[in-house]
Each structure stands twice: as structure tokens, then as C-alpha cells.
C-alpha atoms as a PDB file:
ATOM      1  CA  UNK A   1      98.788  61.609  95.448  1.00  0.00           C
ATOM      2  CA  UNK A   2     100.114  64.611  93.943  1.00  0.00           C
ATOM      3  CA  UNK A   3      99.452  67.820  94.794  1.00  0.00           C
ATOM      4  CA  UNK A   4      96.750  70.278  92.840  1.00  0.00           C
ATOM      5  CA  UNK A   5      97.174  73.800  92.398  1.00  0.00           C
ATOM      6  CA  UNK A   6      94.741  76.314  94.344  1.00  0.00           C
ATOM      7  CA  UNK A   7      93.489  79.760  94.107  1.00  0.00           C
ATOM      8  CA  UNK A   8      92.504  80.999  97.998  1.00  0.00           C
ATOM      9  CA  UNK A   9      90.586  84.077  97.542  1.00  0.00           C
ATOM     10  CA  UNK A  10      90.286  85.631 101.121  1.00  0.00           C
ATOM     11  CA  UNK A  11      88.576  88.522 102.917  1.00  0.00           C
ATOM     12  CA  UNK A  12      88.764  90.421 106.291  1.00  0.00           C
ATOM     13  CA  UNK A  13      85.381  89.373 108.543  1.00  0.00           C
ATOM     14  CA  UNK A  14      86.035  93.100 109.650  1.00  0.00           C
ATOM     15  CA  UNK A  15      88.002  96.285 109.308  1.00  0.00           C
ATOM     16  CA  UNK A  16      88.919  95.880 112.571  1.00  0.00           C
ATOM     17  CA  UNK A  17      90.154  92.286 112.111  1.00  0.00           C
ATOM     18  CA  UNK A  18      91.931  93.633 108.898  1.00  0.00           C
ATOM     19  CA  UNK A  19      93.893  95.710 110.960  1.00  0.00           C
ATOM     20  CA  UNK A  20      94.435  93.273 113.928  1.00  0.00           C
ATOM     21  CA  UNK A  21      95.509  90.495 111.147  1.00  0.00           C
ATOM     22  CA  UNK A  22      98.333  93.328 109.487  1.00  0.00           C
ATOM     23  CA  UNK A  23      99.367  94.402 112.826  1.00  0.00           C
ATOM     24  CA  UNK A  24     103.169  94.978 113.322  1.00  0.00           C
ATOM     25  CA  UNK A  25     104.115  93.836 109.509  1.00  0.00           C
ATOM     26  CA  UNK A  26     105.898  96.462 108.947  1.00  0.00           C
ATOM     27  CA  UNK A  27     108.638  95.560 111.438  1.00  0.00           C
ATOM     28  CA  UNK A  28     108.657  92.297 109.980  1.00  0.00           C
ATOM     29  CA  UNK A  29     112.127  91.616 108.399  1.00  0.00           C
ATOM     30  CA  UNK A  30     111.341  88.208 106.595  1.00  0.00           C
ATOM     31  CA  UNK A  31     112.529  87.627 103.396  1.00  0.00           C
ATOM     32  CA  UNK A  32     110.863  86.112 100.385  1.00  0.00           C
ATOM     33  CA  UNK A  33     113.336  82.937 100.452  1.00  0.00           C
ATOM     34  CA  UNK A  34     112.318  82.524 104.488  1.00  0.00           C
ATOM     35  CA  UNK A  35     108.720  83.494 103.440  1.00  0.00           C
ATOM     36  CA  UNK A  36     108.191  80.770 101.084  1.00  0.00           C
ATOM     37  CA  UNK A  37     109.786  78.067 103.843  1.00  0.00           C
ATOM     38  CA  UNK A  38     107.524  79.547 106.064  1.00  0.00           C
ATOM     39  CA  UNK A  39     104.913  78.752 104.323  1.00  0.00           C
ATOM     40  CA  UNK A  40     105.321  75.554 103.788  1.00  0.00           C
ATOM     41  CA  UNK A  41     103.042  72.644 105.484  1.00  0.00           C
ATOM     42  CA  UNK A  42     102.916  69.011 106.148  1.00  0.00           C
ATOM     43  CA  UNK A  43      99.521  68.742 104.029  1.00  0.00           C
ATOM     44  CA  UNK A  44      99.502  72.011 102.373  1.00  0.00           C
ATOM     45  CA  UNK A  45     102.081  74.876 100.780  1.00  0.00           C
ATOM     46  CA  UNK A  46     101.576  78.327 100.109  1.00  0.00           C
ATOM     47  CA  UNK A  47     103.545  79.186  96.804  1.00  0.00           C
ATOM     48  CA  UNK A  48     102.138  83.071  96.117  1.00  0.00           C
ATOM     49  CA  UNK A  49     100.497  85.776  97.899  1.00  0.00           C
ATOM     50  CA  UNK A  50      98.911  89.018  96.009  1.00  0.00           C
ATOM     51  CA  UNK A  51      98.368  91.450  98.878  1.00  0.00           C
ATOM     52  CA  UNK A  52      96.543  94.919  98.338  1.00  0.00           C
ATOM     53  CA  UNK A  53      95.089  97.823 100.254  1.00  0.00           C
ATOM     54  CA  UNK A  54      91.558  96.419  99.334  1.00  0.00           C
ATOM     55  CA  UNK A  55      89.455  93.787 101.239  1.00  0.00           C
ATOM     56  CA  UNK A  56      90.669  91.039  99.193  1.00  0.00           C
ATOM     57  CA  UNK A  57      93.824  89.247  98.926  1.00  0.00           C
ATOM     58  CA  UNK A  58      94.959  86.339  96.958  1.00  0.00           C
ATOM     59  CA  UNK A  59      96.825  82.874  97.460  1.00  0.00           C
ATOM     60  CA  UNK A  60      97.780  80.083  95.594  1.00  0.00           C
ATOM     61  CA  UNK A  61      98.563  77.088  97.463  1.00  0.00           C
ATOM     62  CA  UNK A  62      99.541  73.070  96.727  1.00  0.00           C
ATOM     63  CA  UNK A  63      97.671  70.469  98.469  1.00  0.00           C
ATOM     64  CA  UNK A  64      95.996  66.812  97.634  1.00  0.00           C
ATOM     65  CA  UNK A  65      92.150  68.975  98.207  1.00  0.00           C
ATOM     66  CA  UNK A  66      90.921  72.414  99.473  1.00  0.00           C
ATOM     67  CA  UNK A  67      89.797  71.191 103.018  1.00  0.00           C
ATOM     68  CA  UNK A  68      94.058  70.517 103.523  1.00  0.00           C
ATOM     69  CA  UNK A  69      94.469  74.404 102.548  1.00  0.00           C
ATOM     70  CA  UNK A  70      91.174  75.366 104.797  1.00  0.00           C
ATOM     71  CA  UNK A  71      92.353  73.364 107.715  1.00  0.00           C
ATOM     72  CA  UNK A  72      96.130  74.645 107.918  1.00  0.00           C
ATOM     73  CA  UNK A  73      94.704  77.775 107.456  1.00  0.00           C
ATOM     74  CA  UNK A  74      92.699  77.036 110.552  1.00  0.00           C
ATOM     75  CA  UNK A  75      95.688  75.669 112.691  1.00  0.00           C
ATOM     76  CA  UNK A  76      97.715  79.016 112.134  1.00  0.00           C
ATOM     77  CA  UNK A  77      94.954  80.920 114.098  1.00  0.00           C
ATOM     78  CA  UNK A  78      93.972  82.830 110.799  1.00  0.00           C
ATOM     79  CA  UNK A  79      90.387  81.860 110.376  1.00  0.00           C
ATOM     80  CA  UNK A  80      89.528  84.173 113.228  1.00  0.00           C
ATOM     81  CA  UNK A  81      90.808  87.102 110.587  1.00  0.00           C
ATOM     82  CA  UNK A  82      89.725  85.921 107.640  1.00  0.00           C
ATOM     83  CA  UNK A  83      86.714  83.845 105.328  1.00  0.00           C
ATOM     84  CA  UNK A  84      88.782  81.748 102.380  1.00  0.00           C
ATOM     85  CA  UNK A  85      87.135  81.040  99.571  1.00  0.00           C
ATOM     86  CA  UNK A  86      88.803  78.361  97.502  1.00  0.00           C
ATOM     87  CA  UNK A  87      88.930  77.267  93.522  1.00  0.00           C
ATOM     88  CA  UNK A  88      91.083  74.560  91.846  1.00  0.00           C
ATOM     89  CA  UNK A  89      93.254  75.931  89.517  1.00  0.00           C
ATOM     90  CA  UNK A  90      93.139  74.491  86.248  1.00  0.00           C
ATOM     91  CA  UNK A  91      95.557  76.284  83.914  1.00  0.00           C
ATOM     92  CA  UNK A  92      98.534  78.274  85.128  1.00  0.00           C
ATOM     93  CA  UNK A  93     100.424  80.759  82.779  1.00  0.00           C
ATOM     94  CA  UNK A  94     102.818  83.011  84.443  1.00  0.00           C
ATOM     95  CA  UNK A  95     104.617  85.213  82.057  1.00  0.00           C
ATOM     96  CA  UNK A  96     107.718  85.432  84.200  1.00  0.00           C
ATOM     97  CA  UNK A  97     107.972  81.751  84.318  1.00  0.00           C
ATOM     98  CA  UNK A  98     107.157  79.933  80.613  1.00  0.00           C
ATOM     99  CA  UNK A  99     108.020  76.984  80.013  1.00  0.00           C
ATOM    100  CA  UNK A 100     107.170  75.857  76.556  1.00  0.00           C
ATOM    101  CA  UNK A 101     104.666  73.954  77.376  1.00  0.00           C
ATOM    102  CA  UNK A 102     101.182  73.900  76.158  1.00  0.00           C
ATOM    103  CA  UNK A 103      99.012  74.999  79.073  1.00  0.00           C
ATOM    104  CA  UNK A 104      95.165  73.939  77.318  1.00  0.00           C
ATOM    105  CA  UNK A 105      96.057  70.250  77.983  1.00  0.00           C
ATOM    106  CA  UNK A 106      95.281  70.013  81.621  1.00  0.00           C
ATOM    107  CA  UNK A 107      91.963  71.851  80.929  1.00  0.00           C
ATOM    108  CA  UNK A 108      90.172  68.628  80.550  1.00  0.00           C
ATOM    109  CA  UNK A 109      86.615  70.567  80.096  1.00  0.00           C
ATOM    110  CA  UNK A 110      87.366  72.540  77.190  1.00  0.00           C
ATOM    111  CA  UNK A 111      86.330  70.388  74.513  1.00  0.00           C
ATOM    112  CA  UNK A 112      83.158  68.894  76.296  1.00  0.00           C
ATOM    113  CA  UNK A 113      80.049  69.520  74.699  1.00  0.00           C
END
């Protein structure tokens, strides 16, 4: 089965786990090439991260379903940092990456009454 895109939308359970989870990152010296192999799963890949000084931060990962995402999230010890709150994503436009392509099509839903 192919994989589906998917929007993670997680949160810190507490300021105190925010900080424990973004502990020592700044010393990190991974790059966005080694980042993205990183991040990449037997049943689930991570292929963007929007990180900001808020309580929220953003993923989009590949897998066949969410519980794949949810559960790999699990096995890297995160779920004791974080709640993960998951959407399939429809319709991707990313204006640094076009393609031509008309991006309505895979939004199946549009034109039910």
C-alpha cells in the first residue's frame, strides 16, 4: 500500500517537559540532509518539521495510517514529551516545490453534495 501524507500537530504535556524534550539542541550539529535520514522509519517517515517558540509544533509524515506515525512516535521515547494530534492530508501545495499539477483532484470530497 502506498503511503498517505500526514499533518502531526503536537504539544508539550508541560513547560517543563518542553524544556526537557529541547534540551541540549543547540549543540546539536545535524544537518538537514542527516535530519531527514534520521527521520526516516520502517513503517513511518518524517518529511517536515515547523518548530516555534510556542506550544505547538508541526509535522508532516508518510505512512500506510496515523496509528504507524503514533506508534514510531511512541518507540522513540517521545510520547512522554509530547500529545500528537494527527489529520490526513488531503491536498498539498508548497510554493517552493510546484509541479504543474492540479492539486483539487485528490480532494475527492469537494464536489459531494
Amino acid at each position: 500500500m502506498a503511503f498517505k501524507k500526514f499533518i502531526a500537530i503536537h504539544t508539550y504535556h508541560s513547560e517543563e517537559t518542553k524544556k526537557k524534550f529541547w534540551s541540549g539542541v543547540s549543540d546539536n550539529m545535524t544537518t538537514d540532509v542527516e535530519w531527514v535520514k534520521k527521520w526516516d522509519f520502517e513503517k513511518a517517515k518524517c518529511s517536515a518539521t515547523w518548530v516555534g517558540a510556542d506550544d505547538f509544533f508541526f509535522c508532516q509524515w508518510e505512512a500506510e495510517n496515523p496509528e504507524d506515525v503514533l506508534s514510531t512516535i511512541a518507540a522513540q521515547g517521545f510520547d512522554e514529551f509530547i500529545f500528537t494530534a494527527m489529520y490526513q492530508i488531503d491536498m498539498h501545495i508548497d510554493a517552493n516545490n510546484l509541479t504543474g499539477k492540479i492539486p483539487y483532484k485528490s480532494v475527492l470530497y469537494l464536489d459531494s453534495d
